[in-house]
PDB file of N, CA and C in Angstrom:
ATOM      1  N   UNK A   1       0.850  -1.168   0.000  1.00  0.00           N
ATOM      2  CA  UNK A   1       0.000   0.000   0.000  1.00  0.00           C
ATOM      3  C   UNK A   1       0.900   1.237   0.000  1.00  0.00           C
ATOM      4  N   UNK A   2       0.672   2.325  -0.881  1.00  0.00           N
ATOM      5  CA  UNK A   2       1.442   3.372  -0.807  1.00  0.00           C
ATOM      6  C   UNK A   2       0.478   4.139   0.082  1.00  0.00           C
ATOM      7  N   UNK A   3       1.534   5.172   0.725  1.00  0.00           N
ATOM      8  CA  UNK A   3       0.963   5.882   1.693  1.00  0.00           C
ATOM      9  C   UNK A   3       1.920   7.292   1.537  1.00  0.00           C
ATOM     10  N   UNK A   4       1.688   8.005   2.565  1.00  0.00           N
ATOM     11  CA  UNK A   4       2.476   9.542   2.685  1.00  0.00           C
ATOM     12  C   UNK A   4       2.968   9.959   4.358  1.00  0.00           C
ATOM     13  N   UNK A   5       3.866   9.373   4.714  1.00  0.00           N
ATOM     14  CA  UNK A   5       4.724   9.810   6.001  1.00  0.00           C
ATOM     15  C   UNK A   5       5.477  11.060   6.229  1.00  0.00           C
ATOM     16  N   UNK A   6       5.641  11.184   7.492  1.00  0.00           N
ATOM     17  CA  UNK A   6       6.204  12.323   7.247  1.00  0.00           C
ATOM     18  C   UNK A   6       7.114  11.725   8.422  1.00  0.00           C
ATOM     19  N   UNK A   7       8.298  11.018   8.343  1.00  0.00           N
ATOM     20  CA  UNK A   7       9.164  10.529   8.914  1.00  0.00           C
ATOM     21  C   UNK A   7      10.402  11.636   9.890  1.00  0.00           C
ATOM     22  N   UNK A   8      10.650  10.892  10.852  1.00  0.00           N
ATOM     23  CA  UNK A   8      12.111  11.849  11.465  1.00  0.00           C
ATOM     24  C   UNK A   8      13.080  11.840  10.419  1.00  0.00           C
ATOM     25  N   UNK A   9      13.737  12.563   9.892  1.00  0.00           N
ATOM     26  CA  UNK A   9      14.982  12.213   9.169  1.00  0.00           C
ATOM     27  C   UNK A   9      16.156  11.674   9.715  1.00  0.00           C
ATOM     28  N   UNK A  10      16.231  12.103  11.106  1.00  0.00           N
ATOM     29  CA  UNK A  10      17.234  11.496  12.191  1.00  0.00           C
ATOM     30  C   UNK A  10      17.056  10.019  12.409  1.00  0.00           C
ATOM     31  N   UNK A  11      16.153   9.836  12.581  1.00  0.00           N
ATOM     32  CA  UNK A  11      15.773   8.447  13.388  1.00  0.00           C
ATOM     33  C   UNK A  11      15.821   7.510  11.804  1.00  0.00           C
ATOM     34  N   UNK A  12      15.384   7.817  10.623  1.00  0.00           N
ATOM     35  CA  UNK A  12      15.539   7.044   9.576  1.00  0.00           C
ATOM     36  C   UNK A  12      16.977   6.894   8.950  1.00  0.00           C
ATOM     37  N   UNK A  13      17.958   8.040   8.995  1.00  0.00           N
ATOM     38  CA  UNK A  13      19.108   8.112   8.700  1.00  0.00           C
ATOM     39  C   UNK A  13      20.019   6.783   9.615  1.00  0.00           C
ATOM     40  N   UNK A  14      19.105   7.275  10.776  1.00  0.00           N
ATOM     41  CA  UNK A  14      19.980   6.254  11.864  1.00  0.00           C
ATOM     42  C   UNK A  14      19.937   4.973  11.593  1.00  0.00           C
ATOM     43  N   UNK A  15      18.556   4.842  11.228  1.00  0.00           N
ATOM     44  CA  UNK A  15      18.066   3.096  11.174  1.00  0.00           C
ATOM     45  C   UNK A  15      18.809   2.237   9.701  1.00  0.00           C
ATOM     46  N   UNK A  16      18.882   3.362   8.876  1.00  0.00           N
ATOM     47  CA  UNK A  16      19.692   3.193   7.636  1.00  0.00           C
ATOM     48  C   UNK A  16      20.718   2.604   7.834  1.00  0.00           C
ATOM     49  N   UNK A  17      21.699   3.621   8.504  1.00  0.00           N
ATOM     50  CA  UNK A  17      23.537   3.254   9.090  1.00  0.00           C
ATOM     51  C   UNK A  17      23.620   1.948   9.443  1.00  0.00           C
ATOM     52  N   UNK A  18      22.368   1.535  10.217  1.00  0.00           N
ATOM     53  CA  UNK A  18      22.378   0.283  10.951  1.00  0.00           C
ATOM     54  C   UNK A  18      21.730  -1.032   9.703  1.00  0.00           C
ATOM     55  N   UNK A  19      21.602  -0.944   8.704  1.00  0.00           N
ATOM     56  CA  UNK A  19      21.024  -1.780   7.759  1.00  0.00           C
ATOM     57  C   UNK A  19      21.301  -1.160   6.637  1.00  0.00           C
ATOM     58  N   UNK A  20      22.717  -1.648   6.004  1.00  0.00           N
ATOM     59  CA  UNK A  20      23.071  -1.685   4.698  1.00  0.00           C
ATOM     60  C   UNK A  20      22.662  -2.382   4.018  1.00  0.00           C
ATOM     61  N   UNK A  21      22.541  -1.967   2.870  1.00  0.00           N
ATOM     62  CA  UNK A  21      21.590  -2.603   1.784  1.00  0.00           C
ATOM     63  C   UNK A  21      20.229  -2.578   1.599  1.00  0.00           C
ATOM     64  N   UNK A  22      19.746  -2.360   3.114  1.00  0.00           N
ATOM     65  CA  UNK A  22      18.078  -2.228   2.715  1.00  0.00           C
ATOM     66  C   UNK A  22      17.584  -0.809   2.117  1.00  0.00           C
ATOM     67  N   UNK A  23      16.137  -0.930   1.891  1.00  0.00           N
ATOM     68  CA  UNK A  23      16.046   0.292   1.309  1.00  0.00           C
ATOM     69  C   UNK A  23      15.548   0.958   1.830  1.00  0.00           C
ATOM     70  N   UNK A  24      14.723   2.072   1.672  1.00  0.00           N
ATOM     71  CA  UNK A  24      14.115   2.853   3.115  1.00  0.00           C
ATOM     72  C   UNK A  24      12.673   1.827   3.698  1.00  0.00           C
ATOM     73  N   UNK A  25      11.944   1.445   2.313  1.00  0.00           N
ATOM     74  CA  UNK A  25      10.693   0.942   2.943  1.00  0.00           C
ATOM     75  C   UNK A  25      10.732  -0.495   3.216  1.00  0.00           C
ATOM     76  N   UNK A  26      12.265  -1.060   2.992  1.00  0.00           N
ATOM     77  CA  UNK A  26      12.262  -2.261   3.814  1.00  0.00           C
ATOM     78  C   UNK A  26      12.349  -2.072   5.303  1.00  0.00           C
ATOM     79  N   UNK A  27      13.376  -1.098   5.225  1.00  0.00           N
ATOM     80  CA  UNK A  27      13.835  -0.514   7.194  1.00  0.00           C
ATOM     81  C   UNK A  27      12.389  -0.441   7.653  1.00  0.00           C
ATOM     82  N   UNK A  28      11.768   0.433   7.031  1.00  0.00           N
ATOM     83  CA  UNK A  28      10.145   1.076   7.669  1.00  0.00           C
ATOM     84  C   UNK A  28       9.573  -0.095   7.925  1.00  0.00           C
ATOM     85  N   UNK A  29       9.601  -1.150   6.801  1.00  0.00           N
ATOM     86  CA  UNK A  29       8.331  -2.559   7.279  1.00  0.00           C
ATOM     87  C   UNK A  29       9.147  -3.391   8.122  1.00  0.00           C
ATOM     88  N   UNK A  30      10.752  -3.773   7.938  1.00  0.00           N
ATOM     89  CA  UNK A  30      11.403  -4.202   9.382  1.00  0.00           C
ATOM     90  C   UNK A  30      11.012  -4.108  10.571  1.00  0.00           C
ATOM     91  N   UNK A  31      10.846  -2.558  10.702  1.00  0.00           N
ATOM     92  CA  UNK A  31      10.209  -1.810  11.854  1.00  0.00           C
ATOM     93  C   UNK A  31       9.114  -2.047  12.413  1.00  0.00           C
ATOM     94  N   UNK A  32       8.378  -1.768  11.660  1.00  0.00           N
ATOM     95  CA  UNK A  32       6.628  -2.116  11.927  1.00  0.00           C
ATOM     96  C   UNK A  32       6.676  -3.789  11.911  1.00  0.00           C
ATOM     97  N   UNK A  33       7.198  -4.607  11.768  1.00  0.00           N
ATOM     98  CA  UNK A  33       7.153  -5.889  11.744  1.00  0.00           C
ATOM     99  C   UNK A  33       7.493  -6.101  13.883  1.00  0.00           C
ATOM    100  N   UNK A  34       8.525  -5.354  13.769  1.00  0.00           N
ATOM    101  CA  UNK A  34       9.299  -5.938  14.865  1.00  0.00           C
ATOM    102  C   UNK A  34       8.470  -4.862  16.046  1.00  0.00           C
ATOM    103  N   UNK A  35       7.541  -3.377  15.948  1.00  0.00           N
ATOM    104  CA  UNK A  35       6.955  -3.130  16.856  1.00  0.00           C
ATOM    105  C   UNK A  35       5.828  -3.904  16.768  1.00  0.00           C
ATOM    106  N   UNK A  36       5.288  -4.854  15.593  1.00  0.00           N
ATOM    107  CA  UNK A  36       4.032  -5.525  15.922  1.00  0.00           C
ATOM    108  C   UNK A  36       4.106  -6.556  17.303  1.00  0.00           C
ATOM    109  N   UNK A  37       5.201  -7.166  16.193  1.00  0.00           N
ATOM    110  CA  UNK A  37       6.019  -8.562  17.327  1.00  0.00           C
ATOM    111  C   UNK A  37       6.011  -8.137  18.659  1.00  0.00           C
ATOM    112  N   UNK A  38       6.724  -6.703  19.527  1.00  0.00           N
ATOM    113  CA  UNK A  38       7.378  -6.470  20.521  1.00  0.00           C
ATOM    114  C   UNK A  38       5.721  -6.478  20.988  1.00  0.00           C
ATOM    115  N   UNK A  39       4.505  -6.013  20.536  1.00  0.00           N
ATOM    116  CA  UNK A  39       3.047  -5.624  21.616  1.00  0.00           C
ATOM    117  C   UNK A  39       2.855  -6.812  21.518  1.00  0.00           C
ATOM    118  N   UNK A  40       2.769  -7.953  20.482  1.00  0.00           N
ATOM    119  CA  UNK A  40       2.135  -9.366  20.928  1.00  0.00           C
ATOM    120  C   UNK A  40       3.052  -9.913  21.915  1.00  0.00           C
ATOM    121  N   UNK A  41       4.350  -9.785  21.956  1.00  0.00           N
ATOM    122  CA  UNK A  41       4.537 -10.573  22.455  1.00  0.00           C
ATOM    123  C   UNK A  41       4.700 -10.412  24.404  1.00  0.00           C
ATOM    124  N   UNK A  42       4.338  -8.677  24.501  1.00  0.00           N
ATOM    125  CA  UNK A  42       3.577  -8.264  25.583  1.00  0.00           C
ATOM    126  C   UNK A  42       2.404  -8.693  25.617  1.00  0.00           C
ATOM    127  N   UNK A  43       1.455  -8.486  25.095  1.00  0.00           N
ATOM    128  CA  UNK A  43       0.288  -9.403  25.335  1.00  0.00           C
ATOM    129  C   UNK A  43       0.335 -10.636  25.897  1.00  0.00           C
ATOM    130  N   UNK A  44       1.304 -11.631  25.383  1.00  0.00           N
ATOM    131  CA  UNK A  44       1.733 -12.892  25.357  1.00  0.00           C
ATOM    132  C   UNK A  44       1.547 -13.258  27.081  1.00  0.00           C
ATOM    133  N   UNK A  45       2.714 -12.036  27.470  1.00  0.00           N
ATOM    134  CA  UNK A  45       3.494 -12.077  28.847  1.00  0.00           C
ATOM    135  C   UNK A  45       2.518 -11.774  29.991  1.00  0.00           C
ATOM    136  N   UNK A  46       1.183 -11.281  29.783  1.00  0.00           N
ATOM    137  CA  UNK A  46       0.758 -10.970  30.472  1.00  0.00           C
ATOM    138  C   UNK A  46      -0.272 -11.871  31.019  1.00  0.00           C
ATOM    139  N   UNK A  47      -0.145 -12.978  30.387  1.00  0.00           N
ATOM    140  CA  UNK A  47      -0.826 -14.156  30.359  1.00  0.00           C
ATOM    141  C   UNK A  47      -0.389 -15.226  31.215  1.00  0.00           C
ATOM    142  N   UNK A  48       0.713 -14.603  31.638  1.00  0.00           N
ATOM    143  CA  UNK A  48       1.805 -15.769  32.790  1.00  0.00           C
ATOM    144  C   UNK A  48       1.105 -15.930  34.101  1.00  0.00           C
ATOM    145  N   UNK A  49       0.900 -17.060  34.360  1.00  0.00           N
ATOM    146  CA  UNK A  49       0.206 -17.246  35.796  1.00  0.00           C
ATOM    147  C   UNK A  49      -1.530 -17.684  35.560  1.00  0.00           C
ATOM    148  N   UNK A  50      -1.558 -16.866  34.299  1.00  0.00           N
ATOM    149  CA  UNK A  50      -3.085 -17.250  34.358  1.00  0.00           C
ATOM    150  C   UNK A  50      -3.440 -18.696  33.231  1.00  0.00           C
ATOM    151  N   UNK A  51      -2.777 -19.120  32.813  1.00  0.00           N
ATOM    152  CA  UNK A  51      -3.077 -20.582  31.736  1.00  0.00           C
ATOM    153  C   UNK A  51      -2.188 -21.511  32.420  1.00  0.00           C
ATOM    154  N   UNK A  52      -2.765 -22.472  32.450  1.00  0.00           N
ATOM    155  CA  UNK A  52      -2.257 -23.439  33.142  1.00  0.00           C
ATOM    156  C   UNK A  52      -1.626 -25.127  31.932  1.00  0.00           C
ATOM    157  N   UNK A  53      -0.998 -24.802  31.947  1.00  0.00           N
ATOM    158  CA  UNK A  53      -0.718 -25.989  30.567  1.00  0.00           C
ATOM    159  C   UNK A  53      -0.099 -27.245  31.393  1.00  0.00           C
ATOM    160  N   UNK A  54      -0.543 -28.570  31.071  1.00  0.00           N
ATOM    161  CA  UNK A  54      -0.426 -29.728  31.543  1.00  0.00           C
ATOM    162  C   UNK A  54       0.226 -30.703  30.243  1.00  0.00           C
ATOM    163  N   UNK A  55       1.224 -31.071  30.465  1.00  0.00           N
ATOM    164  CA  UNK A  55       1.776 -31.969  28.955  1.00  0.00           C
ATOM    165  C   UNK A  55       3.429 -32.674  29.603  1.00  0.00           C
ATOM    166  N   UNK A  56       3.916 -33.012  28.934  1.00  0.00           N
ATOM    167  CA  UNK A  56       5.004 -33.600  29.606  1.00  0.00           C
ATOM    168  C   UNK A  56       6.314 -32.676  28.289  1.00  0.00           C
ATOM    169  N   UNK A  57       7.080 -32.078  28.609  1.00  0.00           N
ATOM    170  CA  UNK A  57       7.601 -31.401  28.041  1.00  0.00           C
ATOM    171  C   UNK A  57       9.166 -32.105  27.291  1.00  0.00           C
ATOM    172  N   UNK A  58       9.348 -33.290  27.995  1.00  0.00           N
ATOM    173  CA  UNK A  58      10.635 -34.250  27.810  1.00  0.00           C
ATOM    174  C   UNK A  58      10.039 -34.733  26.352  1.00  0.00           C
ATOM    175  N   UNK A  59       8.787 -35.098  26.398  1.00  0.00           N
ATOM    176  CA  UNK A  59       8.401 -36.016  25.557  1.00  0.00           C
ATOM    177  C   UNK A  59       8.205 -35.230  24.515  1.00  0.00           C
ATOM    178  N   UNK A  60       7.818 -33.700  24.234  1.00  0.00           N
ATOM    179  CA  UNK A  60       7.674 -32.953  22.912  1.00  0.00           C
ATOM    180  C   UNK A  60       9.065 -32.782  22.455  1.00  0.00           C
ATOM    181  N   UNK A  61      10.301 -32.821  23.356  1.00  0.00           N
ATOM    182  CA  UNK A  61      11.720 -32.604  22.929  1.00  0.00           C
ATOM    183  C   UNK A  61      12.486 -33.350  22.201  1.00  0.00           C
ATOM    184  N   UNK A  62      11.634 -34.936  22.237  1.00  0.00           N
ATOM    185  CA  UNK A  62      12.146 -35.876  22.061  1.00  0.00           C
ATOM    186  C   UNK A  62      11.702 -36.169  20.643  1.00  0.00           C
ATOM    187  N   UNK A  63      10.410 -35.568  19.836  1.00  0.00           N
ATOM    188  CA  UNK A  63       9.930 -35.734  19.033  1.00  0.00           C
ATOM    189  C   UNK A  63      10.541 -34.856  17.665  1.00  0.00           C
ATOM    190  N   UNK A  64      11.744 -34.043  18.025  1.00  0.00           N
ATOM    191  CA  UNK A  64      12.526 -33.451  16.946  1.00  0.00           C
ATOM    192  C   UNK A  64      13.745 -33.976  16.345  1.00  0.00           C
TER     193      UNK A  64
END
């Protein structure tokens, strides 16, 4: 989808330095990939204590 940002130039310059070769709107969807990831996988965490999972965990290790 094309769209119209109006980006930091600092913060994109930066993210650049740090990823040669990509291009700007790979860095940008890198990005947005990895802040999607970082809220699920808060979501994820907040779930600790409350699911209770019962399985034998030796035995799924053993199956690779």
């Amino acid at each position: 989808m094309r769209t119209t940002l109006n980006i930091n130039d600092k913060a994109l310059s930066d993210a650049m330095a740090l990823a040669p070769g990509m291009t700007k709107t790979e860095v940008i969807n890198e990005a947005l990939r990895k802040y999607a990831r970082g809220k699920r996988r808060k979501e994820i965490l907040k779930l600790c204590g409350k699911v209770k999972w019962e399985g034998d965990l030796n035995a799924l290790r053993k199956r690779i």
